[in-house]
Protein backbone atom coordinates (compact mmCIF):
# COMPACT_ATOMS: atom_id res chain seq x y z
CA UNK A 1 -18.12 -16.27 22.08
CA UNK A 2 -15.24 -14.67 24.34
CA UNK A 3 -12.51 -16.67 25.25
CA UNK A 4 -13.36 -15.41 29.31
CA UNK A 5 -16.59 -17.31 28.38
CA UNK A 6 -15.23 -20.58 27.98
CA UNK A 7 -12.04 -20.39 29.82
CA UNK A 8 -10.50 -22.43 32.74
CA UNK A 9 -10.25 -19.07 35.43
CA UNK A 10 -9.01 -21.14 38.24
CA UNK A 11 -6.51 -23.41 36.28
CA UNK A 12 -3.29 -24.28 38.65
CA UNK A 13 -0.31 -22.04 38.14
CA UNK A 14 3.48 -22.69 39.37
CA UNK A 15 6.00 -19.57 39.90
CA UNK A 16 9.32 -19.72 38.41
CA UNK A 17 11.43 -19.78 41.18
CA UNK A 18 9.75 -23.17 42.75
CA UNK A 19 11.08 -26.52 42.60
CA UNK A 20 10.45 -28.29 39.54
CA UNK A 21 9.40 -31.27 41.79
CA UNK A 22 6.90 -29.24 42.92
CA UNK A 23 5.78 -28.70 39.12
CA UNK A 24 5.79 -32.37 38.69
CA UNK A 25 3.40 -32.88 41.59
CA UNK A 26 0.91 -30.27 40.36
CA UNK A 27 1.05 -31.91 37.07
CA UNK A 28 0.62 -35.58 37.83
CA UNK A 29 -2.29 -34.65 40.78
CA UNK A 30 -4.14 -32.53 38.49
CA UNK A 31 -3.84 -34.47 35.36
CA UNK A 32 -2.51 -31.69 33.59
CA UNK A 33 -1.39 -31.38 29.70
CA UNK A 34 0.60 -27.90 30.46
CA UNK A 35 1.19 -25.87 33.79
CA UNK A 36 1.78 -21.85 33.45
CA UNK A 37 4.69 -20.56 35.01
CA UNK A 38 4.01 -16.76 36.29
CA UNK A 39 6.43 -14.59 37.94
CA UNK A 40 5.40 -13.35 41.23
CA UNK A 41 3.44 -10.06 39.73
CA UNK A 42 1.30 -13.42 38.28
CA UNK A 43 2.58 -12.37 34.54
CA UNK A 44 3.32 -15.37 32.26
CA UNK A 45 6.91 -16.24 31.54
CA UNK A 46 6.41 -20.02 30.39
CA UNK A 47 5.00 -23.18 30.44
CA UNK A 48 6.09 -26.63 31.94
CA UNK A 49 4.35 -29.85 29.42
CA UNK A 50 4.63 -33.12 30.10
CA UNK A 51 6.94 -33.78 27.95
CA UNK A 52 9.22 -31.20 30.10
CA UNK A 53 8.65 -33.11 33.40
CA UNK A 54 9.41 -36.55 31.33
CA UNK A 55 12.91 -35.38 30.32
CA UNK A 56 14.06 -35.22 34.34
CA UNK A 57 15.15 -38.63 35.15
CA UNK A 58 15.36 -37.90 39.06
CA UNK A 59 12.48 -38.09 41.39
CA UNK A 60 14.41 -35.71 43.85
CA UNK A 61 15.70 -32.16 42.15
CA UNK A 62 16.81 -28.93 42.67
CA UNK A 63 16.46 -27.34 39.91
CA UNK A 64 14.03 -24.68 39.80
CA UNK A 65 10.90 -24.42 37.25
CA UNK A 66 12.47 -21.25 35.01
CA UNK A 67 15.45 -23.75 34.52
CA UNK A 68 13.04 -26.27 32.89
CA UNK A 69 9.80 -24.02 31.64
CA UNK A 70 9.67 -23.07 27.69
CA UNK A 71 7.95 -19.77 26.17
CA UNK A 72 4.73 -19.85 25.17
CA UNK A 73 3.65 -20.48 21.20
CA UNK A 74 0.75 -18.71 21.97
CA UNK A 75 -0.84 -16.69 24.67
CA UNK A 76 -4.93 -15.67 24.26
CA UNK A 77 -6.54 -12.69 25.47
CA UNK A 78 -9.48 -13.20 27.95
CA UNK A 79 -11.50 -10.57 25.65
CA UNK A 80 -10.76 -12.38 22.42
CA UNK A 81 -12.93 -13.84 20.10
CA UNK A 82 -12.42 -17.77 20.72
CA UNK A 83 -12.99 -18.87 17.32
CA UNK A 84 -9.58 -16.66 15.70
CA UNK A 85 -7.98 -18.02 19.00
CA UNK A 86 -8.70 -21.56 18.47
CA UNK A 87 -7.74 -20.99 14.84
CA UNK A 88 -4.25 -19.77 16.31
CA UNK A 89 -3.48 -22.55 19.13
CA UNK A 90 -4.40 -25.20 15.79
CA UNK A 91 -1.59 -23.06 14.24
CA UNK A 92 1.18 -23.29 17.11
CA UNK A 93 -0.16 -26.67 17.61
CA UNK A 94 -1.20 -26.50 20.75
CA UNK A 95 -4.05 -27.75 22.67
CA UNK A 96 -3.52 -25.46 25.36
CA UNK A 97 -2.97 -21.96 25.78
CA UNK A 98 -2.23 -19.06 28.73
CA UNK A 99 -5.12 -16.67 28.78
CA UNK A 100 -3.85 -13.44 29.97
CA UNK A 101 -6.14 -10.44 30.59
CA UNK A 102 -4.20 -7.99 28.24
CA UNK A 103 -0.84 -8.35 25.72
CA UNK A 104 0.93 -5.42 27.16
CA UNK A 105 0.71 -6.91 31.02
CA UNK A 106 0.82 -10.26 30.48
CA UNK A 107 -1.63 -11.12 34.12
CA UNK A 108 -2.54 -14.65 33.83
CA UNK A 109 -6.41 -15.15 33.90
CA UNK A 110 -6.70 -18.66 33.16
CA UNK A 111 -6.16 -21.33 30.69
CA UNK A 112 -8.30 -22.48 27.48
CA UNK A 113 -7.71 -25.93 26.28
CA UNK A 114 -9.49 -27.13 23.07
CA UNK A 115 -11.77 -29.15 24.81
CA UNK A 116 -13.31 -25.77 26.61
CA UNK A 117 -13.81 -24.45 22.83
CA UNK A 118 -15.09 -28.24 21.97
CA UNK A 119 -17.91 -28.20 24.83
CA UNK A 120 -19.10 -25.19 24.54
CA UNK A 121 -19.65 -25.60 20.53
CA UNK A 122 -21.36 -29.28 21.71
CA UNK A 123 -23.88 -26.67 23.40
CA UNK A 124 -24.63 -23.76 21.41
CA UNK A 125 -24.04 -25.13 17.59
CA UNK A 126 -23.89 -29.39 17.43
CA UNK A 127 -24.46 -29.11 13.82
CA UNK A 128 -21.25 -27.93 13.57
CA UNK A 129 -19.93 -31.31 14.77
CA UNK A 130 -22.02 -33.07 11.82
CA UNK A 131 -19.29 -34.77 9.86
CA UNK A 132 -18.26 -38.61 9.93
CA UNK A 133 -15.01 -39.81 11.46
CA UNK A 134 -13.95 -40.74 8.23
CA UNK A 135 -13.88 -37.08 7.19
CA UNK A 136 -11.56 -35.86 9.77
CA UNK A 137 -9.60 -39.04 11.02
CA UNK A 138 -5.19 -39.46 10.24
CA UNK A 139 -5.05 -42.61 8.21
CA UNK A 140 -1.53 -42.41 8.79
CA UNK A 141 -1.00 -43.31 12.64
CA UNK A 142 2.30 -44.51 14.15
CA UNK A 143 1.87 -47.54 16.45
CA UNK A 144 3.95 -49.96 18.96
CA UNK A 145 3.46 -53.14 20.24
CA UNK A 146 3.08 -54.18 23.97
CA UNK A 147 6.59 -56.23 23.40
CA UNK A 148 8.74 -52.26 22.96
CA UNK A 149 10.84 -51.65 25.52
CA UNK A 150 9.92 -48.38 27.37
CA UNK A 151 12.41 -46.35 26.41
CA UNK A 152 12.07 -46.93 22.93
CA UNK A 153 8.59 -45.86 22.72
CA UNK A 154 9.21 -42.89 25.02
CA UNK A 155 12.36 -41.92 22.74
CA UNK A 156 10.18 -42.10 19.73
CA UNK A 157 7.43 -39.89 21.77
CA UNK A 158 10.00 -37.49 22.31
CA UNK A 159 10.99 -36.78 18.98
CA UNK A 160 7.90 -36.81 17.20
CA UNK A 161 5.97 -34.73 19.81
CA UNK A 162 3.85 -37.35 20.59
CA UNK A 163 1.51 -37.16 23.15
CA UNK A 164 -0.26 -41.26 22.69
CA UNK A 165 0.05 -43.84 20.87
CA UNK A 166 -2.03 -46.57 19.80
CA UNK A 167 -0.66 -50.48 21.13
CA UNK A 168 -1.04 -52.83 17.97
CA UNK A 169 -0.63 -56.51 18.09
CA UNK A 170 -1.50 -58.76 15.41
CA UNK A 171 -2.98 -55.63 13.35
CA UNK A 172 -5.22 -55.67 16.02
CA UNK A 173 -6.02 -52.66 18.46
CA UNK A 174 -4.63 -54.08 22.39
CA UNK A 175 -4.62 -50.37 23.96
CA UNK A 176 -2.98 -46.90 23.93
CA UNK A 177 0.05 -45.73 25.77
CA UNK A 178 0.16 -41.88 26.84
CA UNK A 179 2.64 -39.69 28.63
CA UNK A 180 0.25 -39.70 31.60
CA UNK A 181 1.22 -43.56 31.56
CA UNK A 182 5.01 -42.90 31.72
CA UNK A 183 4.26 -39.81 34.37
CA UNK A 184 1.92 -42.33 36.50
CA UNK A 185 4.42 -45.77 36.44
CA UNK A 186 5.70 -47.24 38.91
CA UNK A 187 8.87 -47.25 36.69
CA UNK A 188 9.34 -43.38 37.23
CA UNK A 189 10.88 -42.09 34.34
CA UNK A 190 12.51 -43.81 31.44
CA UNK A 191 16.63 -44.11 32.16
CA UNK A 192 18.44 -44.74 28.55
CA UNK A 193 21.90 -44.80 30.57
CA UNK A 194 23.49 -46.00 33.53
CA UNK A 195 26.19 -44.06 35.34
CA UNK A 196 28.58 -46.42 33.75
CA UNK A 197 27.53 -45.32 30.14
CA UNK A 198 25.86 -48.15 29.49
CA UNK A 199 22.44 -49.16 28.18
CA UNK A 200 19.78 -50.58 30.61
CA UNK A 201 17.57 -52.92 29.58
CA UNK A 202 13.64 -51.46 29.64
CA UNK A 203 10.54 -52.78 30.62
CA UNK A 204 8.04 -53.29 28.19
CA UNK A 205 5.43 -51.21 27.03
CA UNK A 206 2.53 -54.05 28.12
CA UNK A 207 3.76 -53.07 31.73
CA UNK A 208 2.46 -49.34 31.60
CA UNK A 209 -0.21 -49.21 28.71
CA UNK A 210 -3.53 -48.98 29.29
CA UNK A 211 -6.07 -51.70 27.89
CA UNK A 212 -10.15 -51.49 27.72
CA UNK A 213 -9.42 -48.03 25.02
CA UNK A 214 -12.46 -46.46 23.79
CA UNK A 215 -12.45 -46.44 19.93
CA UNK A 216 -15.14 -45.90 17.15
CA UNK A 217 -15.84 -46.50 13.78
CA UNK A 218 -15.13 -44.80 10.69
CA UNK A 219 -18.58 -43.85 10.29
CA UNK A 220 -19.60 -42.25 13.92
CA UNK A 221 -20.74 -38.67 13.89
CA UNK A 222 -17.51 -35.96 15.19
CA UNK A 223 -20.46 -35.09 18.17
CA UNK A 224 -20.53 -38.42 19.38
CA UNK A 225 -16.08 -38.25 19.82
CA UNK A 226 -16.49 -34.76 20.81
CA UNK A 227 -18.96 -35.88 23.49
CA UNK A 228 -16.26 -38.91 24.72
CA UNK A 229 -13.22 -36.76 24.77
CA UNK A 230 -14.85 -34.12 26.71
CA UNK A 231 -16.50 -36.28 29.48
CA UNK A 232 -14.05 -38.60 30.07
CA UNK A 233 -11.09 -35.85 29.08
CA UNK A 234 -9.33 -38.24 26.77
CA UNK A 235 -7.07 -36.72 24.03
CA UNK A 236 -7.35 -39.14 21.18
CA UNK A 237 -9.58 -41.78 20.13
CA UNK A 238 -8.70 -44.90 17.96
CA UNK A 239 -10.35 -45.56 14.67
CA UNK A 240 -11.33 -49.07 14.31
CA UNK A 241 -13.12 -51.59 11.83
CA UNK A 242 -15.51 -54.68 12.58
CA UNK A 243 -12.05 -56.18 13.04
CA UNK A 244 -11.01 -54.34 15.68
CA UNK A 245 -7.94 -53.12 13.01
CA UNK A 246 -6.57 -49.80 13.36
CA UNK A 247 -7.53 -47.67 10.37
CA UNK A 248 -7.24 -44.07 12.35
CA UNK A 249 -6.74 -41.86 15.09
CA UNK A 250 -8.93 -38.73 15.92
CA UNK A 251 -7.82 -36.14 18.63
CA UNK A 252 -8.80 -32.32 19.57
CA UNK A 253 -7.36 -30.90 16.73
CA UNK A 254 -8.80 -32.97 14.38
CA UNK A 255 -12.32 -31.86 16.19
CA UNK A 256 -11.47 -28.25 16.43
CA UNK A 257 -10.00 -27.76 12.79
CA UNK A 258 -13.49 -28.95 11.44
CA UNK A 259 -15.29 -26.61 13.65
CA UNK A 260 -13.39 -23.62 12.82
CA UNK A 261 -12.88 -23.80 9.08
């Protein structure tokens, strides 16, 4: 299995001398995790995450994208064998990765994401996806509660590399809050500091956190997670017990480790 096989060849692209509000806008229309920068011979020079867009505070900017984009952990080769790939991106930690069409040019050709790899083992080799949830699942998950203020959460999400977190109240699961939460709030971005130096009070996590998550039980086959987090594209699903407490989390990586060990 080639990584051209199973690839995203039409996956949006930004240059680096745009807008980074232009960035912002492919990223929140498109849903995306990670947006290529190119230069305009199309060869990589970064990526803009989430996380990047989260960190500007105004809705109206000037700066441009190279100002804002990071290098690349990893960049794939469109003739590579995905399985060594995957194992590198689960390396870098990272769920997404450039695919250029040679090392020495550096052409962008596309983008593979985990859940490509995921799908297309779903396909060709489910008994590869055989294991429990139990087998694969962090025990050790860090939570809030729908009563932490926005910017705490988002501070802690920062500087943990967190892309979701599960909502907990009462021990019990109440929903999940993501970046694509903070990115598609009506509260913009988080703001830790007036112009006066000052604090501002937050709103509260219960204002911007989804409710109604998807979760499953310790015992669920990986195929039938795999299957959720490809259809629906969701990025982590909660581990729950008959009473609805929080015992786990399961994302992509967790999937995609199994598969390639």
């Amino acid at each position: 299995m080639r990584v051209k096989e199973i690839m995203d060849g039409k996956y949006p692209f930004v240059h680096d001398d745009e807008l980074v509000t232009r960035a912002r806008a492919v990223i929140r229309n498109w849903s995306l995790r990670i947006l290529p920068v190119v230069d305009r011979d199309r060869k990589v020079v970064g990526i803009i995450s989430r996380g990047d867009i989260m960190k500007i505070s105004s809705s109206v900017s000037l700066i441009r994208v190279r100002g804002v984009m990071t290098a690349p952990k990893y960049m794939a080769t469109a003739d590579a064998d995905a399985f060594p790939t995957v194992k590198e991106m689960i390396r870098a930690d990272e769920w997404y990765a450039p695919v250029v069409d040679s090392a020495a040019s550096r052409k962008l050709d596309g983008v593979l994401g985990l859940e490509h790899f995921i799908d297309a083992i779903i396909k060709v080799s489910p008994e590869k996806l055989a294991k429990e949830v139990s087998e694969i699942m962090s025990q050790k998950v860090l939570t809030c509660s729908p009563d932490d203020e926005i910017g705490q959460v988002w501070r802690l999400m920062q500087e943990r590399s967190l892309a979701g977190i599960p909502v907990v109240k009462n021990d019990r699961l109440v929903g999940m809050v993501t970046q694509k939460d903070f990115l598609e709030s009506s509260s913009n971005y988080p703001t830790f500091e007036s112009t006066k130096g000052r604090f501002r009070a937050s709103p509260k996590i219960s204002s911007i956190m989804h409710t109604g998550v998807i979760s499953v039980r310790p015992s669920v086959k990986a195929i039938r997670v795999a299957k959720v987090m490809v259809s629906k594209d969701i990025g982590r699903i909660p581990v729950t017990d008959e009473e609805e407490r929080l015992v786990g989390i399961v994302d992509r990586e967790d999937i995609a480790r199994m598969i390639v060990k």
